[in-house]
Structure formats: structure tokens, C-alpha cells
C-alpha atoms as a PDB file:
ATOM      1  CA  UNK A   1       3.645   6.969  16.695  1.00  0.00           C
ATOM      2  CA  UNK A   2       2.395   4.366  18.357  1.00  0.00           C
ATOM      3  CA  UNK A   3       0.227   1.563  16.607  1.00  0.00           C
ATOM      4  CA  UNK A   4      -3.113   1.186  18.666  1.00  0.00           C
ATOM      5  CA  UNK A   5      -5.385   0.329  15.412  1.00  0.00           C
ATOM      6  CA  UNK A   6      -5.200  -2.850  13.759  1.00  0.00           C
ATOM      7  CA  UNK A   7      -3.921  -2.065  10.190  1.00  0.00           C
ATOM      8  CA  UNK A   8      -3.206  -4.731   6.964  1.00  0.00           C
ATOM      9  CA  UNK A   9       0.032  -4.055   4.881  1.00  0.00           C
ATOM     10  CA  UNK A  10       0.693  -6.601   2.707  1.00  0.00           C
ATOM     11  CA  UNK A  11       2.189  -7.945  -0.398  1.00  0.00           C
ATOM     12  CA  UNK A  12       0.118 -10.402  -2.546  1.00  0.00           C
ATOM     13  CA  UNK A  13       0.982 -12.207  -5.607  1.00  0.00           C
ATOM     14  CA  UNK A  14      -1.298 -12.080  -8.455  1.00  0.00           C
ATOM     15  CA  UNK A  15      -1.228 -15.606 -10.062  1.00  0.00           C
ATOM     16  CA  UNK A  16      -1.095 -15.503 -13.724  1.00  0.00           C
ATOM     17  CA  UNK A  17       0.325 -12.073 -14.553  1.00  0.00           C
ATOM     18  CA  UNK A  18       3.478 -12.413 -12.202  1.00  0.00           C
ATOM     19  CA  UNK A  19       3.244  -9.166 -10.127  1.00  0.00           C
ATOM     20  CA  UNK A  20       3.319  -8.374  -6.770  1.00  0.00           C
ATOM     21  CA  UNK A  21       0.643  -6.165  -5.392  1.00  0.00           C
ATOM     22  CA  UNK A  22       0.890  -3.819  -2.511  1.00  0.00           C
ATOM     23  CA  UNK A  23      -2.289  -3.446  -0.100  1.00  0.00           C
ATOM     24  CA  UNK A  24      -3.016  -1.566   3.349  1.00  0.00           C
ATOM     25  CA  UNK A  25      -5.869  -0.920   4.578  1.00  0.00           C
ATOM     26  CA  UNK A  26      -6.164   1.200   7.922  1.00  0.00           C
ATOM     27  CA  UNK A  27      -9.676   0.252   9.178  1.00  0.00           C
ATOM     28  CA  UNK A  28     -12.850  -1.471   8.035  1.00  0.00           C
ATOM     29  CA  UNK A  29     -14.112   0.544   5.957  1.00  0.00           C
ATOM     30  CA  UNK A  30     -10.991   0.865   3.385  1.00  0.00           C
ATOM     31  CA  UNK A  31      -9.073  -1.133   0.728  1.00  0.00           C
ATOM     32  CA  UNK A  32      -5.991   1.096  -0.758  1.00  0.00           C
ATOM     33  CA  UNK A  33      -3.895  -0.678  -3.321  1.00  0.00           C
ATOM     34  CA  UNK A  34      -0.819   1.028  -3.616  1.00  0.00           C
ATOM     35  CA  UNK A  35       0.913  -0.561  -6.709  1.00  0.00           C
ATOM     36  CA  UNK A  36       2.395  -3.983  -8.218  1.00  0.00           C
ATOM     37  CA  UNK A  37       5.759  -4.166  -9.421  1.00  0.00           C
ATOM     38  CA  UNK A  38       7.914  -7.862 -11.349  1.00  0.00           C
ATOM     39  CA  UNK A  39       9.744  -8.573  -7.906  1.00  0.00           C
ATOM     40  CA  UNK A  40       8.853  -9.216  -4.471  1.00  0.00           C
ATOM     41  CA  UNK A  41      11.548  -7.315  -2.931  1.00  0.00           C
ATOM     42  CA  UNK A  42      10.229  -3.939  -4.435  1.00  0.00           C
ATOM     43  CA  UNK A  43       6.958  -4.340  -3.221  1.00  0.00           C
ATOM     44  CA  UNK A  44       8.325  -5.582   0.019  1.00  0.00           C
ATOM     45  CA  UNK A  45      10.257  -2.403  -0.177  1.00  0.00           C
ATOM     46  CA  UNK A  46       6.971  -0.130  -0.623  1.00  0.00           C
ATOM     47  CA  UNK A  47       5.329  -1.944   2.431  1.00  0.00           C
ATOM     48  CA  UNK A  48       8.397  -0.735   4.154  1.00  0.00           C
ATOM     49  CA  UNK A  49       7.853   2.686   2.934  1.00  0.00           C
ATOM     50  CA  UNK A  50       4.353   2.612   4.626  1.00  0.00           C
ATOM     51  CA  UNK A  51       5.368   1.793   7.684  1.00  0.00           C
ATOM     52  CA  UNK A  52       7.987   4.523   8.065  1.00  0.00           C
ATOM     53  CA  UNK A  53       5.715   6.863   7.186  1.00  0.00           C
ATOM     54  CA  UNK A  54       3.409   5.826   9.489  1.00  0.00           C
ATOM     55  CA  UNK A  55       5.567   5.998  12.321  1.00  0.00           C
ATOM     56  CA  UNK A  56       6.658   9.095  11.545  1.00  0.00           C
ATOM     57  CA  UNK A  57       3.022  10.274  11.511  1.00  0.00           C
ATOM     58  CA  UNK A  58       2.865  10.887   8.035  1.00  0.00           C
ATOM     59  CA  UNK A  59      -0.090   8.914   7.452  1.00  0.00           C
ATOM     60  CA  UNK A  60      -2.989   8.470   9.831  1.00  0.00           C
ATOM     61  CA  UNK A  61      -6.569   8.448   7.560  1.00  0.00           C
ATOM     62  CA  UNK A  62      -6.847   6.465   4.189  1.00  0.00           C
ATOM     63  CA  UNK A  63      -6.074   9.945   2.355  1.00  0.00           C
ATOM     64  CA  UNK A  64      -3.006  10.362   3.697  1.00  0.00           C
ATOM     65  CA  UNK A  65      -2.616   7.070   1.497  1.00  0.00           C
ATOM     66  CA  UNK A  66      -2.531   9.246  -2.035  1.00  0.00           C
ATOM     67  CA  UNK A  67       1.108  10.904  -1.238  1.00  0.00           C
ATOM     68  CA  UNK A  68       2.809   7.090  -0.961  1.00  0.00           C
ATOM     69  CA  UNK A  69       0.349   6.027  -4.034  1.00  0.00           C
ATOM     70  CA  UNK A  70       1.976   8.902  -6.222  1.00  0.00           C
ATOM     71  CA  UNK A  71       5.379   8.375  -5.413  1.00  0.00           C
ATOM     72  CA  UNK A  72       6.376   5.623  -7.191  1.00  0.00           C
ATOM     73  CA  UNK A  73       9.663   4.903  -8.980  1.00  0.00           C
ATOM     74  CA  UNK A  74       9.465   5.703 -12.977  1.00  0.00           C
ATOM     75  CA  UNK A  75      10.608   1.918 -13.828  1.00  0.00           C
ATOM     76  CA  UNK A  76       8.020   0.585 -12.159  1.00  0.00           C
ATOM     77  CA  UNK A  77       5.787  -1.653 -13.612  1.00  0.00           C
ATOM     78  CA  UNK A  78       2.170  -1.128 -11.902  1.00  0.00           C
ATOM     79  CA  UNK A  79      -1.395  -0.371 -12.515  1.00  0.00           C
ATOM     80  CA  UNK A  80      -3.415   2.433 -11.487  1.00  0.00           C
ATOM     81  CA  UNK A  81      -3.070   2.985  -7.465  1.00  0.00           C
ATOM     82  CA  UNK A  82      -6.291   2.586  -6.304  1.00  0.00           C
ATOM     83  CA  UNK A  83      -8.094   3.583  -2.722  1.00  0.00           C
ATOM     84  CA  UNK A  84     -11.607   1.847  -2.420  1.00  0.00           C
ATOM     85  CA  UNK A  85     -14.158   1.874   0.508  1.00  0.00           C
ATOM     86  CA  UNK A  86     -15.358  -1.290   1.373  1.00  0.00           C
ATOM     87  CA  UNK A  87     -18.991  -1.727   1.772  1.00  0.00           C
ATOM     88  CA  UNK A  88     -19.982  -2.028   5.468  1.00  0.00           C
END
């Protein structure tokens, strides 16, 4: 699938506490943090993930987010998956 929107997938580490957070958003008016895990490479990994789905056409509106949220590997260490609409 072609990309024609503008979409944010990105890890960033959380100073203090050592993880790496996972965060997409695919338009304005959403904020989806996906998980944090110890390393970089694993959230690097999830990014990944994203994208494939993505192209495949797996994932296309900010629900579509909840399937990749959910599947998560039992050793990992992250918080709650969130999705949150940002305020316009």
C-alpha cells in the first residue's frame, strides 16, 4: 500500500526508567503508544512490525492499532498500550 499520509513511528527513550517506548500516530488527531520494552532493538523491532503491517494493509485507521498493541511478546517488559486522541 502505498504511503500518501504523513504518519510518526518512532522509538523514544524514557530518561530515568531506561525503556524504550514505541509511538505512531497516523494523523492529527491520534497518539497510540504501543509498548516499551529494556532494549532498543526490540522496540526498533515493533516499529518494524508496524510498518509491515501497514504495507500489507493491515492497518489503515488508529483502531486497526489495537491488534499490534495486543500482540506483544510474554517477556516483555511494558506498560499498558495506550491509543489517545489528541485534542484539536
Amino acid at each position: 500500500m502505498p504511503r500518501r499520509q504523513q504518519i510518526l513511528a518512532v522509538v523514544i527513550r524514557q530518561y530515568g526508567t531506561g525503556l524504550y517506548r514505541t509511538c505512531i500516530s497516523l494523523g492529527r488527531e491520534n497518539l497510540a503508544f504501543i509498548g516499551s520494552y529494556a532494549d532498543e532493538q526490540s522496540a526498533n523491532q515493533r516499529i518494524a512490525q508496524f510498518w509491515s503491517a501497514y504495507d500489507r494493509g493491515e492497518i489503515a485507521h488508529p483502531e486497526d492499532l489495537q491488534r499490534l498493541m495486543s500482540d506483544q511478546p510474554p517477556d516483555s517488559p511494558l506498560t499498558e498500550p495506550q491509543l489517545l486522541p489528541l485534542a484539536a
